[in-house]
Protein backbone atom coordinates (compact mmCIF):
# COMPACT_ATOMS: atom_id res chain seq x y z
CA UNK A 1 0.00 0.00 0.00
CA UNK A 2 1.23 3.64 -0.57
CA UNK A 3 0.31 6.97 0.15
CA UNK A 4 -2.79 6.96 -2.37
CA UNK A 5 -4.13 3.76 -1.18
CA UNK A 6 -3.79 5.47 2.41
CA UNK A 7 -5.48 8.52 2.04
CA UNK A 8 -8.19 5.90 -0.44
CA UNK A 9 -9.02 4.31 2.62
CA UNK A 10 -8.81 7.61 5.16
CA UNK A 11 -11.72 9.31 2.90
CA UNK A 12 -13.55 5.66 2.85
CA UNK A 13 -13.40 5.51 6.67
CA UNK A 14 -14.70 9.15 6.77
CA UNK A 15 -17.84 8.40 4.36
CA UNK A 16 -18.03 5.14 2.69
CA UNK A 17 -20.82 6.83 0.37
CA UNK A 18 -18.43 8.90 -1.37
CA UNK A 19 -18.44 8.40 -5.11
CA UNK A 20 -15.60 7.06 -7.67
CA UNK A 21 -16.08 10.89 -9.41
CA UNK A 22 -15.54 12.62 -5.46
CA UNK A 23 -13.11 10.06 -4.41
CA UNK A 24 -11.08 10.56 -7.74
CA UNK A 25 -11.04 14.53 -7.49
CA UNK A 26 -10.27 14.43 -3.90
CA UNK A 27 -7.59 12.15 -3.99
CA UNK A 28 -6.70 14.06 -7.92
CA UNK A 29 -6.43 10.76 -9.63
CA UNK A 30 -8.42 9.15 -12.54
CA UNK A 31 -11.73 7.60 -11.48
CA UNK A 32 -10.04 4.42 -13.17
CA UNK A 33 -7.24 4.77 -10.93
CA UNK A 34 -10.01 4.18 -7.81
CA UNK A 35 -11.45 1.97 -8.66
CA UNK A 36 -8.48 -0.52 -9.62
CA UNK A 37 -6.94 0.44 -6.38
CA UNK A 38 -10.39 -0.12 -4.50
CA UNK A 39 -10.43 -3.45 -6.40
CA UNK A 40 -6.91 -4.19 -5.50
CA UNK A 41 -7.58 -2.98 -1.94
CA UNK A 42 -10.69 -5.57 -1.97
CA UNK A 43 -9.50 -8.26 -3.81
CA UNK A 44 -6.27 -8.14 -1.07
CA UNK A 45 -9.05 -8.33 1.72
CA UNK A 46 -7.67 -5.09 3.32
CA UNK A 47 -11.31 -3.68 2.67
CA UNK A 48 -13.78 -6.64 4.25
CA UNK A 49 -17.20 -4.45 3.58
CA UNK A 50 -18.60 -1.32 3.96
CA UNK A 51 -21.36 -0.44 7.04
CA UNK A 52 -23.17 2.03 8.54
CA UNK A 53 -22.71 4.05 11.73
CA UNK A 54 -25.47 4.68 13.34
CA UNK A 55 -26.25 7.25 16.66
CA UNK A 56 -26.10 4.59 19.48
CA UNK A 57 -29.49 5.77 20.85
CA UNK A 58 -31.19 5.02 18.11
CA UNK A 59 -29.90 1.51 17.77
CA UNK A 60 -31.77 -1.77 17.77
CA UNK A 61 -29.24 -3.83 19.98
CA UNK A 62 -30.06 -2.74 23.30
CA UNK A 63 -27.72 -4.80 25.23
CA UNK A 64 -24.02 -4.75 24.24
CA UNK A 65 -21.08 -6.55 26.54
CA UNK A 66 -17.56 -7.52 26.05
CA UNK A 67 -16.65 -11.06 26.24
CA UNK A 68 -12.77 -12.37 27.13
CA UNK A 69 -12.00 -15.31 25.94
CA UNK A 70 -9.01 -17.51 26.29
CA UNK A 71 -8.38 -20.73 23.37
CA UNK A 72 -7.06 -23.29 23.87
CA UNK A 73 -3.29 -24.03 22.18
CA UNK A 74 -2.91 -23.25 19.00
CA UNK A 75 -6.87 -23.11 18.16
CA UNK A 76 -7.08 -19.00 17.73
CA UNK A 77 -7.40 -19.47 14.23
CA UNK A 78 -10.24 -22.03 14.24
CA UNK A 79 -12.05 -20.04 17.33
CA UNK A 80 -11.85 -16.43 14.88
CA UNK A 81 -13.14 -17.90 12.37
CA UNK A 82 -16.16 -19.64 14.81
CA UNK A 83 -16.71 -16.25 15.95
CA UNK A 84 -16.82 -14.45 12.77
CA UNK A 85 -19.76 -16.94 12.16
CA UNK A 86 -22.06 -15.18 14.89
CA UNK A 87 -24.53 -12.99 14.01
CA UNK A 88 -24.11 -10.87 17.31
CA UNK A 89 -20.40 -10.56 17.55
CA UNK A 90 -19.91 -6.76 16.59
CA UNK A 91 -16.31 -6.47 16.78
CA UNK A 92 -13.81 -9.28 17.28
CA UNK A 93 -10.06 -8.37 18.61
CA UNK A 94 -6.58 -10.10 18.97
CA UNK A 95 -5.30 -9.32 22.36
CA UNK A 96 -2.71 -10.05 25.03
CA UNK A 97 -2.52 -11.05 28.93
CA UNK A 98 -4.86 -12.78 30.48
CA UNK A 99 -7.40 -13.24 27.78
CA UNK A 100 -6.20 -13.83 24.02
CA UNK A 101 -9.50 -12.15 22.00
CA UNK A 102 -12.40 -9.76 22.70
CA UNK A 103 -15.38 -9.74 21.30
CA UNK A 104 -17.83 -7.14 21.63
CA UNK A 105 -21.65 -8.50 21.65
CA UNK A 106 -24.84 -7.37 20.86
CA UNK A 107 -28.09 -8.28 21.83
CA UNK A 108 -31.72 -6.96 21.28
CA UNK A 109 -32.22 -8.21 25.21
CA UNK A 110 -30.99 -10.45 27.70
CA UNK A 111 -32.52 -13.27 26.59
CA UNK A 112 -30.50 -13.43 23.34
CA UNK A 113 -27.66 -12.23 24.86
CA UNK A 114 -28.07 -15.67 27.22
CA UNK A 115 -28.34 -17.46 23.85
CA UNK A 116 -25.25 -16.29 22.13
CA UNK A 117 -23.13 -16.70 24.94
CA UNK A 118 -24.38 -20.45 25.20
CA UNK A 119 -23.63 -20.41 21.24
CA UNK A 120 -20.17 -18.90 21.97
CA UNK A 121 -18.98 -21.38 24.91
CA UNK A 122 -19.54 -24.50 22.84
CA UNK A 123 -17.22 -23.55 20.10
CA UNK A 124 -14.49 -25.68 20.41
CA UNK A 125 -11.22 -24.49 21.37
CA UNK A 126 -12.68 -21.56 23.90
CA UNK A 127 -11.20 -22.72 27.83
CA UNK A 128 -12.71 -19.91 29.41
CA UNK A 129 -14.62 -16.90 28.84
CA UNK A 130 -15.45 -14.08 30.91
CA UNK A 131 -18.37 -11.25 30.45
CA UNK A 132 -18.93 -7.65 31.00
CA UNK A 133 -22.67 -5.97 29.85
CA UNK A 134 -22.46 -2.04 28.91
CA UNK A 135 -24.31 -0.35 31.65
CA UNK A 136 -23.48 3.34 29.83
CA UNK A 137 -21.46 4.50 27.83
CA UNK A 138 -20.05 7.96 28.12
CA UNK A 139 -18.02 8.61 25.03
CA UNK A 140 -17.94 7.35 21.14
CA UNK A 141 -14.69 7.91 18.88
């Protein structure tokens, strides 16, 4: 990657919506040079998808908590790709100490929530798992 594909994906973080024609004048490059370098940038799997961000209070997923989990051996691979499965796991990080990932969850209530982590403790390769549910949250990047 180089300095175009960097500021490609800076003005894609900022609004995924722009077009080839905005992303192309902002970036001054063809609008064929975008989109072979957003190809590229796909086809390499450094782009994964595009989403929406939407105003946490007006969310559908009430209930959001952070799991720690600790695999067993050498089964992080097989476990990431277990949890990339599951529908409620927002965000899924690599970690250190204690616990080796993180996901964060979300639920549309407790119930589910009670379900997923059920879901998530049979995978095989998870040893232990701890919880945490968002009681507020007081600041969003």
């Amino acid at each position: 990657m180089d300095e175009t594909d960097n500021k490609l994906l800076s003005l894609l973080r900022q609004d995924a919506r722009l077009s080839i024609a905005d992303l192309a004048h902002k970036l001054a490059v063809s609008r064929g040079t975008v989109t072979n370098r957003i190809t590229k940038l796909e086809d390499a799997g450094v782009i994964v998808g595009y989403t929406v961000r939407v105003r946490p209070d007006v969310q559908r997923t009430d209930i959001k908590a952070w799991m720690s989990i600790a695999v067993e051996g050498n089964q992080t691979r097989l476990v990431i790709a277990s949890l990339l499965g599951e529908p409620n796991v927002a965000t899924l990080h690599d970690t250190n100490g204690r616990w080796d990932l993180l996901a964060e969850l979300r639920a549309e209530d407790l119930q589910s929530l009670s379900k997923t982590l059920e879901r998530i403790r049979l995978i095989k390769g998870i040893s232990n798992t701890e919880t945490s549910i968002h009681l507020e949250t007081y600041r969003l990047s």
